[in-house]
C-alpha atoms as a PDB file:
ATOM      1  CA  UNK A   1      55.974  30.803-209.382  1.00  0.00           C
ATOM      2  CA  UNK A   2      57.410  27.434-209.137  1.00  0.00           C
ATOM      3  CA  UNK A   3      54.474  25.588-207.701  1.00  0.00           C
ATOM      4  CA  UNK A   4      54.094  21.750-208.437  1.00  0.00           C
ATOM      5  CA  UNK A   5      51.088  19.560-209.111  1.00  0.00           C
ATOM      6  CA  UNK A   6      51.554  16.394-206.527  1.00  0.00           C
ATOM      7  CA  UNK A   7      54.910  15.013-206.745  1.00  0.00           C
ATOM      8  CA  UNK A   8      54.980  14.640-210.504  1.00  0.00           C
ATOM      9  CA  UNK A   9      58.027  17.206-210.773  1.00  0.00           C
ATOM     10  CA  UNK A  10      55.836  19.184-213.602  1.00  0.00           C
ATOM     11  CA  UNK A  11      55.759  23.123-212.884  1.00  0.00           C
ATOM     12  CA  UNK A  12      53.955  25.552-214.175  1.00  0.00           C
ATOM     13  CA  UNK A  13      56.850  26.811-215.908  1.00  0.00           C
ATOM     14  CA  UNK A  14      57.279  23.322-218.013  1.00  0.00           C
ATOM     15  CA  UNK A  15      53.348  24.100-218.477  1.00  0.00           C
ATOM     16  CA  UNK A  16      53.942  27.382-219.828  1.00  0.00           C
ATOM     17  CA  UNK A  17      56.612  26.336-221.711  1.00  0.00           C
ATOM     18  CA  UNK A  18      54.392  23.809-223.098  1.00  0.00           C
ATOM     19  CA  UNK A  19      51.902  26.094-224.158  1.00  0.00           C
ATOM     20  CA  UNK A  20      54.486  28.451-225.903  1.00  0.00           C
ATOM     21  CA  UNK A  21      56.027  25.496-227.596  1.00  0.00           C
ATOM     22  CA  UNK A  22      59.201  25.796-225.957  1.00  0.00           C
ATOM     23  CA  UNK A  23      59.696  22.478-224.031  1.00  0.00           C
ATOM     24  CA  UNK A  24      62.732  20.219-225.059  1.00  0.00           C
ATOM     25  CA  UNK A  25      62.029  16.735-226.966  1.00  0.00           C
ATOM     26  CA  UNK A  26      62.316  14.563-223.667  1.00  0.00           C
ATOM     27  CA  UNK A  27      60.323  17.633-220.922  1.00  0.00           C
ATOM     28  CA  UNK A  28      57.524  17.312-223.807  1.00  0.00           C
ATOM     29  CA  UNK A  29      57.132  13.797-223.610  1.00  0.00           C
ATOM     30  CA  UNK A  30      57.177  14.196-220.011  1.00  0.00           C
ATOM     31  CA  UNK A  31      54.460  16.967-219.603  1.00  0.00           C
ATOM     32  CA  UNK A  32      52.447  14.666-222.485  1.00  0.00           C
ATOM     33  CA  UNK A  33      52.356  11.468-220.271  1.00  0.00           C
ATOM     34  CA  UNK A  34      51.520  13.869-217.235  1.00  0.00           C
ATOM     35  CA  UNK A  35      48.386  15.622-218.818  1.00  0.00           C
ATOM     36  CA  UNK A  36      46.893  11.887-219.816  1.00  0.00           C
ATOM     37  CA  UNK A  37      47.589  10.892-216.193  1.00  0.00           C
ATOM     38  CA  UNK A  38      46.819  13.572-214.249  1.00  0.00           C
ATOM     39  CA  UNK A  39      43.473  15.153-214.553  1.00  0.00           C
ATOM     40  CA  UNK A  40      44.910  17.957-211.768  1.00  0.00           C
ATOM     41  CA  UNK A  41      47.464  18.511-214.068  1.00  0.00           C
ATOM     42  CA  UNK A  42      45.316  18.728-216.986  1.00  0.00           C
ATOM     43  CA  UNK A  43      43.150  21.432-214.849  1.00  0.00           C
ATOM     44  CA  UNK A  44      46.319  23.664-214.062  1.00  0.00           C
ATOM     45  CA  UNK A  45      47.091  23.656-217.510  1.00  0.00           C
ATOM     46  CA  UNK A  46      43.508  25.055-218.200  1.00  0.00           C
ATOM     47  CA  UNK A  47      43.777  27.419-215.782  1.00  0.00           C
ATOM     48  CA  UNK A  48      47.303  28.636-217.076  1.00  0.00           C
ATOM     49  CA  UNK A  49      45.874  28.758-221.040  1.00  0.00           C
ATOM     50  CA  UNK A  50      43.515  31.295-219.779  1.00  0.00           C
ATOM     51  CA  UNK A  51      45.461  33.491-217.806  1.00  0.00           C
ATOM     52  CA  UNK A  52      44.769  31.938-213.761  1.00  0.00           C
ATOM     53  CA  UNK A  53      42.034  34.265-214.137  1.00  0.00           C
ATOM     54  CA  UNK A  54      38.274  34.723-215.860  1.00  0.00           C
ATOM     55  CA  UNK A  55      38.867  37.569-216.822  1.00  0.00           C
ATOM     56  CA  UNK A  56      37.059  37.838-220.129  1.00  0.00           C
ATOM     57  CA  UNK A  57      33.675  37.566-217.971  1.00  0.00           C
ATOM     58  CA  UNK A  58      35.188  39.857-215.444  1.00  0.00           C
ATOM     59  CA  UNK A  59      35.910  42.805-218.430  1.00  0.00           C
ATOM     60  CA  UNK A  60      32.688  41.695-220.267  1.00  0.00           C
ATOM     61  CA  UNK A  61      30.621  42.080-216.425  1.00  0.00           C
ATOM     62  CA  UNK A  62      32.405  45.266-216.270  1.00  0.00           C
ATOM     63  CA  UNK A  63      31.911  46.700-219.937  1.00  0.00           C
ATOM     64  CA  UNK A  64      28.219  45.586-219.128  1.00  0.00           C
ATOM     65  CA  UNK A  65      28.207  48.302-215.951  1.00  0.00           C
ATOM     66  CA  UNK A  66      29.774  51.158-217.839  1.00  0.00           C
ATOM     67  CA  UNK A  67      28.450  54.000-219.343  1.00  0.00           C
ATOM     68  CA  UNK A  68      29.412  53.169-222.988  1.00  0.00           C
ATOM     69  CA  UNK A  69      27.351  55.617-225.119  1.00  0.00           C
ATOM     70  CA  UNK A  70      28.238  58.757-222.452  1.00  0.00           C
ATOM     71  CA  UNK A  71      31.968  57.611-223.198  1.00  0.00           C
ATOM     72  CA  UNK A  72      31.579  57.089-226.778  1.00  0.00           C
ATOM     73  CA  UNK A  73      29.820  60.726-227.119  1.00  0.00           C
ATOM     74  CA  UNK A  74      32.547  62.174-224.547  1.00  0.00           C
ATOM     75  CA  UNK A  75      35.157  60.430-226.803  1.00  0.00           C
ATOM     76  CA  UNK A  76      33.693  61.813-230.118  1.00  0.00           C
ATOM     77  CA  UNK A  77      33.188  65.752-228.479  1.00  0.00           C
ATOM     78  CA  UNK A  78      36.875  65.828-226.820  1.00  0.00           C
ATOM     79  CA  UNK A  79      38.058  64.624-230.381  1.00  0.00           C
ATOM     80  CA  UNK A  80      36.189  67.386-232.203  1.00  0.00           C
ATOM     81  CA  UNK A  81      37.439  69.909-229.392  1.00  0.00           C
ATOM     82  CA  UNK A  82      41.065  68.599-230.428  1.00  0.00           C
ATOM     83  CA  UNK A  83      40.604  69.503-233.741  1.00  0.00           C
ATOM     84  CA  UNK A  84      38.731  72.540-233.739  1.00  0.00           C
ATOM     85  CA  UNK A  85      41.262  74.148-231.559  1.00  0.00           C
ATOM     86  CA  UNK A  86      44.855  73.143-233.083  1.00  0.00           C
ATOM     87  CA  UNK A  87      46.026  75.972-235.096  1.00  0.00           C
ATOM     88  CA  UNK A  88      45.602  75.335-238.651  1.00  0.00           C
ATOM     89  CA  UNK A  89      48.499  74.496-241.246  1.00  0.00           C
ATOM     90  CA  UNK A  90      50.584  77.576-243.260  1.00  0.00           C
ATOM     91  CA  UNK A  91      50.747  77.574-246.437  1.00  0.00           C
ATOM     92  CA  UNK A  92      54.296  76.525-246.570  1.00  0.00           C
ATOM     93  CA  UNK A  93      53.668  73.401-244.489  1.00  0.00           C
ATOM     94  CA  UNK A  94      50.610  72.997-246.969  1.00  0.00           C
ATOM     95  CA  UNK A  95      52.796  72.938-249.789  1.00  0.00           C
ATOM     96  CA  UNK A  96      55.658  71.085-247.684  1.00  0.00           C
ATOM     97  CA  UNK A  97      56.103  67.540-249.063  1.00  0.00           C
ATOM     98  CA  UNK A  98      56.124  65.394-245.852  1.00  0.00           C
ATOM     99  CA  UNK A  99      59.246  63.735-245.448  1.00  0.00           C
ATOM    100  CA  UNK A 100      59.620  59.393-245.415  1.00  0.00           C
ATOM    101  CA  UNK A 101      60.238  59.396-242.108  1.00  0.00           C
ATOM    102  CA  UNK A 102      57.407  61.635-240.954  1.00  0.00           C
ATOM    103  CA  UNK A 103      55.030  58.843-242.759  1.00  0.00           C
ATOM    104  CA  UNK A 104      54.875  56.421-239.700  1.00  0.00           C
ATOM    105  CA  UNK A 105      53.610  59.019-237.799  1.00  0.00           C
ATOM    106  CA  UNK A 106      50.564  59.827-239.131  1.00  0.00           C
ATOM    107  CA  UNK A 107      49.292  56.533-238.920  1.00  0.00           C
ATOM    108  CA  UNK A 108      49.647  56.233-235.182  1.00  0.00           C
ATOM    109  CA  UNK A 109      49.174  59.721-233.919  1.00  0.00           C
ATOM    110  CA  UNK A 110      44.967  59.789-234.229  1.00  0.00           C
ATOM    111  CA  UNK A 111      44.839  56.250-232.608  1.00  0.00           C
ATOM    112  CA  UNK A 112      47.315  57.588-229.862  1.00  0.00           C
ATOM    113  CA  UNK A 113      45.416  60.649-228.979  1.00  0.00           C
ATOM    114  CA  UNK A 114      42.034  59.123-228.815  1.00  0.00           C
ATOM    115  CA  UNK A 115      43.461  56.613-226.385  1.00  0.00           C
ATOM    116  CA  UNK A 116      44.651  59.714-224.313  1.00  0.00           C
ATOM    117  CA  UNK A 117      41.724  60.957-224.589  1.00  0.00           C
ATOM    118  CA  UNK A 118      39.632  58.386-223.580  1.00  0.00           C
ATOM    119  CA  UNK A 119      41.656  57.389-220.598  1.00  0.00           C
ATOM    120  CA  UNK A 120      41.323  61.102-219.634  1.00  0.00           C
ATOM    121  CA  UNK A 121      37.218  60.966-220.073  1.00  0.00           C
ATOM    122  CA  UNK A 122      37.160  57.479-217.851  1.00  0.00           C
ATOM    123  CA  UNK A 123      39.896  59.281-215.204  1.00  0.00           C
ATOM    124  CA  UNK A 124      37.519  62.279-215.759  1.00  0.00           C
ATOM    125  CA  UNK A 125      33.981  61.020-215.606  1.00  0.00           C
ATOM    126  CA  UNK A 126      35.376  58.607-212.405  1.00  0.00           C
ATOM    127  CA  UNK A 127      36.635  61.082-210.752  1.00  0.00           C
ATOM    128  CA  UNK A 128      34.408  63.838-211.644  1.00  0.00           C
ATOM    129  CA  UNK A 129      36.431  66.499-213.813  1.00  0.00           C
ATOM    130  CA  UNK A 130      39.594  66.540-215.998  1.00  0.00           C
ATOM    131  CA  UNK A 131      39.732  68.276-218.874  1.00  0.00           C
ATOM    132  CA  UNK A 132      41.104  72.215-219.645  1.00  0.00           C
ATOM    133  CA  UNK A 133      39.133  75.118-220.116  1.00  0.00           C
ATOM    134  CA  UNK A 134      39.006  74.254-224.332  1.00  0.00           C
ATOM    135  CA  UNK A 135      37.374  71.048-223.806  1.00  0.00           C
ATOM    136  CA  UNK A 136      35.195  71.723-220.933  1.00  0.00           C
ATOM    137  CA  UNK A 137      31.998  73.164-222.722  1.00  0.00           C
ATOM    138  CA  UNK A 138      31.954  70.445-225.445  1.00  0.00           C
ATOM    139  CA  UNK A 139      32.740  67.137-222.900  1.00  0.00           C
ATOM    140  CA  UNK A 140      30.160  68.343-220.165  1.00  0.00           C
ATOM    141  CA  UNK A 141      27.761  68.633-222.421  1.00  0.00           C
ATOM    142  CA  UNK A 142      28.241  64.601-223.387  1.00  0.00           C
ATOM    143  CA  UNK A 143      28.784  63.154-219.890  1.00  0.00           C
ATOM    144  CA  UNK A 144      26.421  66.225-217.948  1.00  0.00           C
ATOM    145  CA  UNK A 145      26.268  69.702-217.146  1.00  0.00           C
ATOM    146  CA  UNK A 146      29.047  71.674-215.603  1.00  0.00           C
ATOM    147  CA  UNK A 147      26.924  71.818-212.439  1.00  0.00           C
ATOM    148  CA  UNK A 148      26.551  67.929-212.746  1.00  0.00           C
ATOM    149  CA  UNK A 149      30.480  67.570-212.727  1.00  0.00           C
ATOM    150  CA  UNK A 150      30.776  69.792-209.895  1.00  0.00           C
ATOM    151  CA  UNK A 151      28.415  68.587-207.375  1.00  0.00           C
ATOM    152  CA  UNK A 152      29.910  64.953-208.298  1.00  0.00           C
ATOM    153  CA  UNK A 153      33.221  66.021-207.958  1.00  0.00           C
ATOM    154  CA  UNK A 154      32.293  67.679-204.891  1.00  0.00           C
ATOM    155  CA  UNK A 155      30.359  64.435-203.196  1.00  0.00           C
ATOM    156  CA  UNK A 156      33.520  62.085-204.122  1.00  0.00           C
ATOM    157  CA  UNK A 157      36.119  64.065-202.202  1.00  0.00           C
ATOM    158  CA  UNK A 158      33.528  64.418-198.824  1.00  0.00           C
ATOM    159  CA  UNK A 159      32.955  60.439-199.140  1.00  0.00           C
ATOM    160  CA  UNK A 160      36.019  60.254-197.954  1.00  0.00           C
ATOM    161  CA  UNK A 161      35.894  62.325-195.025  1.00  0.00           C
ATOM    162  CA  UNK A 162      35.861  60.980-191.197  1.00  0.00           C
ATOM    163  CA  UNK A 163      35.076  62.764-188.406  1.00  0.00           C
ATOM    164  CA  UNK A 164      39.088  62.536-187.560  1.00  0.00           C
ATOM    165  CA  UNK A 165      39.391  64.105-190.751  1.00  0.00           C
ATOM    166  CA  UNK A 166      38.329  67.628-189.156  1.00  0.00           C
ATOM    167  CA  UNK A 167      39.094  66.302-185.478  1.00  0.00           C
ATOM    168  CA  UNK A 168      42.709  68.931-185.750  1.00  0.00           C
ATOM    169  CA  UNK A 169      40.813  72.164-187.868  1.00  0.00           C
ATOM    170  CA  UNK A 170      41.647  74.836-185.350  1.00  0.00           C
ATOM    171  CA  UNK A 171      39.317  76.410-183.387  1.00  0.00           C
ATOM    172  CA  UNK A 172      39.898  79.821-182.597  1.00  0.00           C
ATOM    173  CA  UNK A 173      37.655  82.197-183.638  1.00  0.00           C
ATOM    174  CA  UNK A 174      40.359  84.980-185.039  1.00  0.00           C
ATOM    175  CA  UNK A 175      41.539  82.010-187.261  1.00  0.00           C
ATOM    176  CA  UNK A 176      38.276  80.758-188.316  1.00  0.00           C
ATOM    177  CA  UNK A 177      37.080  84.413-189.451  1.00  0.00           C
ATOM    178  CA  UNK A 178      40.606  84.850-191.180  1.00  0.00           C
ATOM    179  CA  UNK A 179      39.791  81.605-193.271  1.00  0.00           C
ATOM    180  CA  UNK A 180      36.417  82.657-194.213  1.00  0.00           C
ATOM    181  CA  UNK A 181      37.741  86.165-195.075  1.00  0.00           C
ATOM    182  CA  UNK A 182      40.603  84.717-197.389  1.00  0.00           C
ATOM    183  CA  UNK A 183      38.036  81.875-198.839  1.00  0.00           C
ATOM    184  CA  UNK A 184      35.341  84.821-199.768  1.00  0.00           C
ATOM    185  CA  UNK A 185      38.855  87.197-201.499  1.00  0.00           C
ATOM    186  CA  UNK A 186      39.568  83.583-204.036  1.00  0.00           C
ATOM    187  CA  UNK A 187      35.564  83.869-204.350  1.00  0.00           C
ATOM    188  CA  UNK A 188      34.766  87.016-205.184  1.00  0.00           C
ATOM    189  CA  UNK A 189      31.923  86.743-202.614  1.00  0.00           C
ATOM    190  CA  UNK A 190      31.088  88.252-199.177  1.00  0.00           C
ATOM    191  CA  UNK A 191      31.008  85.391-196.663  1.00  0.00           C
ATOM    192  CA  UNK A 192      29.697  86.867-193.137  1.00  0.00           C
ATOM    193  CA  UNK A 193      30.928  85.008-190.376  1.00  0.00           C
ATOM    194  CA  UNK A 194      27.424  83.867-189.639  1.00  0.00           C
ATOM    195  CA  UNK A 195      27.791  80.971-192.096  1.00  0.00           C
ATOM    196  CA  UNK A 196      30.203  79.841-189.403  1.00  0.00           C
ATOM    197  CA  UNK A 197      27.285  79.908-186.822  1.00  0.00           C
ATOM    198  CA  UNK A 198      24.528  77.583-187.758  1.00  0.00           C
ATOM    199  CA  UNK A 199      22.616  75.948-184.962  1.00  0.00           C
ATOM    200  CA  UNK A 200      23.559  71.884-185.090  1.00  0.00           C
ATOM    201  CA  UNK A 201      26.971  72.340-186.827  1.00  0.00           C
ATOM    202  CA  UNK A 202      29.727  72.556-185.029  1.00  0.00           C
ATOM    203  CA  UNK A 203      31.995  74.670-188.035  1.00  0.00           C
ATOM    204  CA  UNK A 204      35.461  73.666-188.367  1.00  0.00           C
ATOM    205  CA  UNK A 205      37.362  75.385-191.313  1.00  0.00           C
ATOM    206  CA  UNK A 206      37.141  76.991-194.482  1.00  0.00           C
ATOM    207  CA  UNK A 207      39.365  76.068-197.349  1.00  0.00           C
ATOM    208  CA  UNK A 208      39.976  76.662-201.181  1.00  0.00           C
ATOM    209  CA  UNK A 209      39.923  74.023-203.620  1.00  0.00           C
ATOM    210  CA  UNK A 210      39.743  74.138-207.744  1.00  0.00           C
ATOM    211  CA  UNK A 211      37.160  72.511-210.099  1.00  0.00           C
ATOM    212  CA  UNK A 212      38.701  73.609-213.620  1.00  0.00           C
ATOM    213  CA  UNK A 213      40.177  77.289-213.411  1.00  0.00           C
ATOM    214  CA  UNK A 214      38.002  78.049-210.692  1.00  0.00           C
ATOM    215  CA  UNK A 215      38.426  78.558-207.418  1.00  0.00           C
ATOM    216  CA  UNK A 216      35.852  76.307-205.050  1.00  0.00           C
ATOM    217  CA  UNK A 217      34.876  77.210-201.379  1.00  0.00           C
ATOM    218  CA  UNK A 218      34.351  74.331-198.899  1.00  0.00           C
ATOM    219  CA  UNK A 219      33.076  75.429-195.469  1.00  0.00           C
ATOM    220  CA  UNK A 220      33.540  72.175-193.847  1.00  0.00           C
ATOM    221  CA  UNK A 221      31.402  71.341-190.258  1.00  0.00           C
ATOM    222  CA  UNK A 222      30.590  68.212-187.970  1.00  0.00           C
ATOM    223  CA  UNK A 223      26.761  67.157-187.394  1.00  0.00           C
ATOM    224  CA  UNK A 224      26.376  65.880-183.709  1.00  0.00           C
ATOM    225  CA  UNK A 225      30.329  65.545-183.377  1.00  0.00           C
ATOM    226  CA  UNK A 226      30.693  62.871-185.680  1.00  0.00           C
ATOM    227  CA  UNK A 227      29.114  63.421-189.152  1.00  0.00           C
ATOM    228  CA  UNK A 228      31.263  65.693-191.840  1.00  0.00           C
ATOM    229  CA  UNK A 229      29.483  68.628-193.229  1.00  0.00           C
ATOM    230  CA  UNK A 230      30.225  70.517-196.415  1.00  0.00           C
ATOM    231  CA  UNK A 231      29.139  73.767-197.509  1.00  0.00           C
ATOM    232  CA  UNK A 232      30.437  74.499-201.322  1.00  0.00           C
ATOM    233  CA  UNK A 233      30.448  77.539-203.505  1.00  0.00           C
ATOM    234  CA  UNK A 234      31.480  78.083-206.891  1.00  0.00           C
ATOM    235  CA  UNK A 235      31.277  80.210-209.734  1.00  0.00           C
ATOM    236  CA  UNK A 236      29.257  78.684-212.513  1.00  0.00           C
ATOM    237  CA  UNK A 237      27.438  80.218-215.614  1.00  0.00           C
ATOM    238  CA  UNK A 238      24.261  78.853-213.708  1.00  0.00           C
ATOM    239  CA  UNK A 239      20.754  80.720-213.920  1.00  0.00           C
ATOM    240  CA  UNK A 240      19.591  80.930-210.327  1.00  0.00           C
ATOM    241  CA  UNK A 241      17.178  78.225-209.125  1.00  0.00           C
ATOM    242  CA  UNK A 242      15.588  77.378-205.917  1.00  0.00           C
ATOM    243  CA  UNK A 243      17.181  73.841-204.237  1.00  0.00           C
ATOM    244  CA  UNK A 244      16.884  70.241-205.394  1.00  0.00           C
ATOM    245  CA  UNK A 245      17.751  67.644-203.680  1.00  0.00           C
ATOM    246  CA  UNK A 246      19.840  64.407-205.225  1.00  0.00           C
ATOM    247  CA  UNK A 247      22.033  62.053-203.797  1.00  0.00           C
ATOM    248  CA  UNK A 248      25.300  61.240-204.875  1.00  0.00           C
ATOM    249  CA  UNK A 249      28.387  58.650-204.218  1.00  0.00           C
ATOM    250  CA  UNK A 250      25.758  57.814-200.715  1.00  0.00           C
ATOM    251  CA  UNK A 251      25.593  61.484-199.839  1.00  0.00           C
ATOM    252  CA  UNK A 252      22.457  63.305-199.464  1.00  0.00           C
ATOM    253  CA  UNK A 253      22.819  66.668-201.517  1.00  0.00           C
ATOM    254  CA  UNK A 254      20.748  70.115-201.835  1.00  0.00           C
ATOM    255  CA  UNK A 255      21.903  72.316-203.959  1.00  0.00           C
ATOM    256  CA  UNK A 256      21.024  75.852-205.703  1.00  0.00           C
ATOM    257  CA  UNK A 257      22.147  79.029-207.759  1.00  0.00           C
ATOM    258  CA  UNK A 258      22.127  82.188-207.570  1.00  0.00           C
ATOM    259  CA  UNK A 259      24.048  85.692-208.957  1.00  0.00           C
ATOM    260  CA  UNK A 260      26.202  83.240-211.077  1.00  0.00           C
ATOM    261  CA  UNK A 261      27.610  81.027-208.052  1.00  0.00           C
ATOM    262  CA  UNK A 262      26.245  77.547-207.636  1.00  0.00           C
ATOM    263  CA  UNK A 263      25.980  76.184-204.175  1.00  0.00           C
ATOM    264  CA  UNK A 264      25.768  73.055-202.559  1.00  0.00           C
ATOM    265  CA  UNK A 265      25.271  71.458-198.944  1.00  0.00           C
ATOM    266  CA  UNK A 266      26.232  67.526-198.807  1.00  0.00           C
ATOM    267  CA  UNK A 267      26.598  65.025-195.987  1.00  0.00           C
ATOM    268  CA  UNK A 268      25.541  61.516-194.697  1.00  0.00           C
ATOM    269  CA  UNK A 269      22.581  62.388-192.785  1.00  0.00           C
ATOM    270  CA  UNK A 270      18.432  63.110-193.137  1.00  0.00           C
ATOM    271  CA  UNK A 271      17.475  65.069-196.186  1.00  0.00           C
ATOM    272  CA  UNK A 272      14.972  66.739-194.165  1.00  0.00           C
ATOM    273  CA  UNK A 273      17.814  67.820-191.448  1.00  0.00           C
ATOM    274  CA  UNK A 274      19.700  68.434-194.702  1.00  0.00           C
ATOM    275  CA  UNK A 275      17.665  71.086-195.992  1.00  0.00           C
ATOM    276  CA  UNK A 276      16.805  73.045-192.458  1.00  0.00           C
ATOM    277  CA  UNK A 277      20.634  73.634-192.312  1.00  0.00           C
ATOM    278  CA  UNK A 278      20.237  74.422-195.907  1.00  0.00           C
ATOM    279  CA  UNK A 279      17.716  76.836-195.592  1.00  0.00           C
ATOM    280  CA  UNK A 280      19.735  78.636-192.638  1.00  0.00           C
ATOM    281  CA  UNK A 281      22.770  79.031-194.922  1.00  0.00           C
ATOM    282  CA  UNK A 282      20.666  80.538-198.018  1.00  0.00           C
ATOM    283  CA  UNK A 283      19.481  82.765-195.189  1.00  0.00           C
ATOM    284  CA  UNK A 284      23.111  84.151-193.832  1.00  0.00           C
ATOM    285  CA  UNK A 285      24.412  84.854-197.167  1.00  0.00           C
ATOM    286  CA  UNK A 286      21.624  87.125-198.293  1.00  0.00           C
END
């Protein structure tokens, strides 16, 4: 950036070099006689002291929004779960005397992993899930349930689905049943074809994606040609329930449990349409 104030021939470089200390005898006296005479000068040089930018009242706006005691708590458990599971010392590194030059070491590696770790929990608790199998039990339970992390998850990848999204899912029948067939083998559950049939979904594919080690179903449909549908099935340690609705990242959401698989319809339309297609699907897979 080489960008001058008027025609005084002062830059923001000169300014920066100002502020760093840096400018020669004769620049200095220059940039000096230019701040006393120049109040846009004397603005710029504001604006380049702190950064071009606010953005200590952008961070503290934004530290203001987030969910600081979920993180904290999510920090402290994935810390705990660190510990608990790294295999403990022998006796011979016990008695080991730790060399000089492992010394430095120590002092940064704690520091270092909890900022890994706490990127991870922000990536995770954005995003919806990110953690291994160790972990899982003891961050869930400080930033939600398992079933809370899934159904998020699950409503942040549909948000971004468009009705051209599912506009090239293929059609045919013969590939549509061999979909559901191969979705219900990763389950472990009998899908009839009849979840593919629901009156006022038009049903476009089934496909198999992951939430931790498990494998998760998404039956994917369009409402009135236009509106993506997803049906979602997973296998939770869940004790059966009848549906609640919630909404989540826009998207209206029922969801239930039952035989140890935790299920889930979510789209952008009427939570009262929501739950008749809802309903049908419970129906089909009894």
């Amino acid at each position: 950036m080489t960008s001058e104030v008027k025609d005084t021939g002062i830059t923001d470089e000169m300014l920066v070099a100002y502020l760093d200390g840096e400018l020669t005898p004769d620049d200095l006296t220059l940039v000096e006689r230019a701040l006393e005479e120049d109040v846009q000068i004397s603005q710029r040089l504001d604006l380049l002291r702190d950064g071009e930018r606010p953005w200590e009242n952008a961070f503290e706006k934004l530290l203001e929004q987030a969910p600081t005691a979920k993180l904290e708590a999510g920090l402290a458990a994935a810390m705990r779960a660190i510990e608990e599971t790294a295999p403990a010392p022998t006796a011979v590194e016990l008695n080991r005397p730790l060399p000089a030059n492992d010394q430095p070491k120590q002092s940064w590696w704690r520091p270092a992993m909890a900022a890994c770790v706490a990127v991870t929990l922000m990536i995770g608790f954005a995003a919806g899930y990110g953690t291994n199998e160790v972990q899982k039990p003891q961050i869930a339970s400080a930033l939600g349930t398992e079933a809370e992390l899934w159904r998020q998850a699950v409503a942040d990848y549909q948000a971004l689905y468009t009705r051209e999204t599912l506009s090239t899912s293929l059609t045919d029948p013969i590939v549509q049943s061999a979909g559901l067939l191969r979705v219900a083998e990763a389950l472990g559950l009998a899908l009839p074809d009849a979840v593919s049939k629901v009156p006022g979904l038009d049903y476009k594919r089934a496909q198999i994606l992951k939430f931790g080690e498990q494998p998760l179903a998404q039956l994917a449909y369009l409402y009135k040609d236009d509106i993506p549908i997803a049906f979602c099935i997973v296998r939770l340690d869940e004790a059966d329930r009848t549906a609640k609705n919630e909404v989540r990242s826009g998207l209206n959401i029922v969801h239930w449990a039952k035989d140890g698989y935790s299920l889930m319809l979510v789209g952008d339309l009427p939570v009262d349409e929501l739950n008749d297609f809802a309903r049908d699907l419970e129906g089909k897979m009894i």
